[in-house]
C-alpha atoms as a PDB file:
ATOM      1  CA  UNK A   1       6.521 -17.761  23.053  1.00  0.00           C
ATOM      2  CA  UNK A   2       3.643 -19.288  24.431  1.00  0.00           C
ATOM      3  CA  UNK A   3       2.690 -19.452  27.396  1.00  0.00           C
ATOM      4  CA  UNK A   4       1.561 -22.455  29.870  1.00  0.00           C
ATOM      5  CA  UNK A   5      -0.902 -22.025  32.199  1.00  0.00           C
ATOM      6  CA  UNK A   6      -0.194 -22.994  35.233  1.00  0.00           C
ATOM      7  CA  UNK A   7      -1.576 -23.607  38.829  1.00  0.00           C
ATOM      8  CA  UNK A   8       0.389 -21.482  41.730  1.00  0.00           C
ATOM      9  CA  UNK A   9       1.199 -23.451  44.848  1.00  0.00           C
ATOM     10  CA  UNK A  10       2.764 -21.835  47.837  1.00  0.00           C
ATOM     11  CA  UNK A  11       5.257 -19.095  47.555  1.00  0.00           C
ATOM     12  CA  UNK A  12       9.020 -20.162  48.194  1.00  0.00           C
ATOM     13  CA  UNK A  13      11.024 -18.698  50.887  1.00  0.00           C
ATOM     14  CA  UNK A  14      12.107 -16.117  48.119  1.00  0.00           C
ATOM     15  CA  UNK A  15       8.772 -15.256  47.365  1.00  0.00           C
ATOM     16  CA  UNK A  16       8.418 -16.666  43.902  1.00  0.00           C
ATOM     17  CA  UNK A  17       5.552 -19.018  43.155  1.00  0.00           C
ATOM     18  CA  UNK A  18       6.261 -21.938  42.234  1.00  0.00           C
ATOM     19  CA  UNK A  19       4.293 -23.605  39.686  1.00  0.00           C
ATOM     20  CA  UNK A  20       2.780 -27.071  38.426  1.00  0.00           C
ATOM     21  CA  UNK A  21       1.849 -26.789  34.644  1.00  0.00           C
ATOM     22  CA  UNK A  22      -1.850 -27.826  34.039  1.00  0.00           C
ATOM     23  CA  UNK A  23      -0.957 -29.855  31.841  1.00  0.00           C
ATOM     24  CA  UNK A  24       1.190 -32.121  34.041  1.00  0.00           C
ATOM     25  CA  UNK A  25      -1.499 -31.980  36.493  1.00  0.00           C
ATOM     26  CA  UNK A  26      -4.109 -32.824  34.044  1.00  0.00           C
ATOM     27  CA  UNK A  27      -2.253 -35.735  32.903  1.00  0.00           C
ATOM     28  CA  UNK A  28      -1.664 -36.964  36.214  1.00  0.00           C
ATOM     29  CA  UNK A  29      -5.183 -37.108  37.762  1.00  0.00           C
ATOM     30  CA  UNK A  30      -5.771 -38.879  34.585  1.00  0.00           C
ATOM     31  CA  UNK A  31      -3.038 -41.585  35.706  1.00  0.00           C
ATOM     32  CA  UNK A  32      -4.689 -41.946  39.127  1.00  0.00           C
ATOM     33  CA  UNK A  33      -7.887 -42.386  37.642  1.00  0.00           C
ATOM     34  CA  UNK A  34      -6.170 -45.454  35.844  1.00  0.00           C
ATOM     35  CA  UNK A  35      -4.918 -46.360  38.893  1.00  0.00           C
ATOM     36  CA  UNK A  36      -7.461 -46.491  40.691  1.00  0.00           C
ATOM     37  CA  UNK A  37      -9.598 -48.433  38.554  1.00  0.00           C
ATOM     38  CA  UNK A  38      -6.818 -51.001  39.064  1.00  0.00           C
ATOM     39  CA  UNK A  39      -7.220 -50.524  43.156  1.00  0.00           C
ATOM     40  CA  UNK A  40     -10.824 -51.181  42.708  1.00  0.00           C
ATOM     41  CA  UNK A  41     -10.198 -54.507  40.506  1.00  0.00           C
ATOM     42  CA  UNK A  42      -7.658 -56.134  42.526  1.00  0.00           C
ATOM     43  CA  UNK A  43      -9.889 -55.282  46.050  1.00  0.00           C
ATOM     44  CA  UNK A  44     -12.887 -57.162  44.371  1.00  0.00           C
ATOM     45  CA  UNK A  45     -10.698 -59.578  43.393  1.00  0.00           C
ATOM     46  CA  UNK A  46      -9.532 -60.042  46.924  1.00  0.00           C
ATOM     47  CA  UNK A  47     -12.957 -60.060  48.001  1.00  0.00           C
ATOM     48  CA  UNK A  48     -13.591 -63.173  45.539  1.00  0.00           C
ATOM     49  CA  UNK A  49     -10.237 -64.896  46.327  1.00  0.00           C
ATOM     50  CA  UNK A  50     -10.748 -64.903  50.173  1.00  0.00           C
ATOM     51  CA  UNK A  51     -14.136 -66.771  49.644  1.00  0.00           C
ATOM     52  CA  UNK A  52     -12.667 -69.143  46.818  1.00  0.00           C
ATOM     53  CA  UNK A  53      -9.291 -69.958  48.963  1.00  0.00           C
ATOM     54  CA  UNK A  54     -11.837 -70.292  52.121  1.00  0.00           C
ATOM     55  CA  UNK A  55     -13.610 -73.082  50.169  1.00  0.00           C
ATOM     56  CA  UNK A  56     -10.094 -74.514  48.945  1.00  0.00           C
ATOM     57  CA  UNK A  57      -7.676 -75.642  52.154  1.00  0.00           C
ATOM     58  CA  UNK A  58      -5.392 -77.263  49.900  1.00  0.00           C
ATOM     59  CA  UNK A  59      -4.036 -74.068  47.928  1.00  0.00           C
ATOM     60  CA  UNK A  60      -1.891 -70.998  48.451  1.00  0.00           C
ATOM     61  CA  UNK A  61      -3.882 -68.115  49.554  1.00  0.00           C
ATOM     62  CA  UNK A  62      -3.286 -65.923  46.495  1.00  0.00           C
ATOM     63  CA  UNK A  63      -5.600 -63.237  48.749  1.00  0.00           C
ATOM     64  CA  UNK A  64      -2.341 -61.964  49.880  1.00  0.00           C
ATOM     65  CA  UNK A  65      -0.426 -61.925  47.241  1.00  0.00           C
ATOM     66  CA  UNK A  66      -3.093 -59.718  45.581  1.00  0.00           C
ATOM     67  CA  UNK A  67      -2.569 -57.374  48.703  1.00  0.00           C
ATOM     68  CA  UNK A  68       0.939 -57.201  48.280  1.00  0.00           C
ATOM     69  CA  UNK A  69       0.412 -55.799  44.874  1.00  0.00           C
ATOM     70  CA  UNK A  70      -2.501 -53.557  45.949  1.00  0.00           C
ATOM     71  CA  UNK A  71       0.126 -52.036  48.744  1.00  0.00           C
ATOM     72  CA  UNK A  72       2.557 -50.320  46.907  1.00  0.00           C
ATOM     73  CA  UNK A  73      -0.295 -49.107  43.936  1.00  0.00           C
ATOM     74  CA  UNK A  74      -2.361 -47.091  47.022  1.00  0.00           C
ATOM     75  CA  UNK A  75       0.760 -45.604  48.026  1.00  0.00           C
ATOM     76  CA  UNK A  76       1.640 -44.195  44.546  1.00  0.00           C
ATOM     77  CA  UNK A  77      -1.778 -43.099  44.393  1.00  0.00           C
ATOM     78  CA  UNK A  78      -1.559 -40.997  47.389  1.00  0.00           C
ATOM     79  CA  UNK A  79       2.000 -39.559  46.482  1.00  0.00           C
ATOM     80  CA  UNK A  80       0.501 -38.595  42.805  1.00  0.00           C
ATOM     81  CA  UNK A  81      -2.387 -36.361  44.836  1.00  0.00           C
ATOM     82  CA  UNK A  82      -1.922 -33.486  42.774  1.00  0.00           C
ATOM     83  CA  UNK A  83      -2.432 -31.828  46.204  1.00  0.00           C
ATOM     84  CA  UNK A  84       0.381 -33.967  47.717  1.00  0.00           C
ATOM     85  CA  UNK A  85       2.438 -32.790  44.909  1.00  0.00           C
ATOM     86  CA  UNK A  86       1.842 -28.817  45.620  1.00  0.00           C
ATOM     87  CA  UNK A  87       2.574 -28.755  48.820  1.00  0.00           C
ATOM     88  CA  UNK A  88       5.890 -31.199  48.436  1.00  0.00           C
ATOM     89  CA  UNK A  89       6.916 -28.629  45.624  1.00  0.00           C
ATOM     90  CA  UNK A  90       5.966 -25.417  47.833  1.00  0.00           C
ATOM     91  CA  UNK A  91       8.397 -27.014  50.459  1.00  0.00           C
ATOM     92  CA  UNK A  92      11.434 -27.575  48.784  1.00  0.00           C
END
């Protein structure tokens, strides 16, 4: 049987280590990387909206709605720190 590497967080109360396979963290920090190339996109895009909506009175301010969807994507970013994830698996 073959084995998985793996990356040892924080022993439980038991004293076993638990463990996060590298692959599963390899595949996640390639996620966030996604991610965040989306976070980067829609905070230039904000950037350009607030100056186009300034120029614009007459029109939603789609600014914020762009925010609104930028929100919830930083939060799943920092929840998917591979370091996040360690230490919520080390504590139960």
């Amino acid at each position: 049987m073959k084995r998985i590497r793996s990356r040892i967080s924080e022993r439980k109360s038991d004293g076993r280590a638990k463990r996060i396979p590298i692959q599963l963290i390899d595949l996640i920090e390639q996620e966030r990387c996604n991610l965040g190339k989306v976070e980067t996109a829609l905070e230039v895009l904000i950037i350009a909206l607030v100056h186009q909506d300034a120029e614009s009175g007459d029109r939603p301010y789609y600014a914020n709605l762009v925010e609104l969807a930028l929100e919830p994507l930083k939060r799943s970013l920092e929840r998917l720190d591979t370091v996040r994830l360690d230490r919520a698996m080390a504590t139960g």
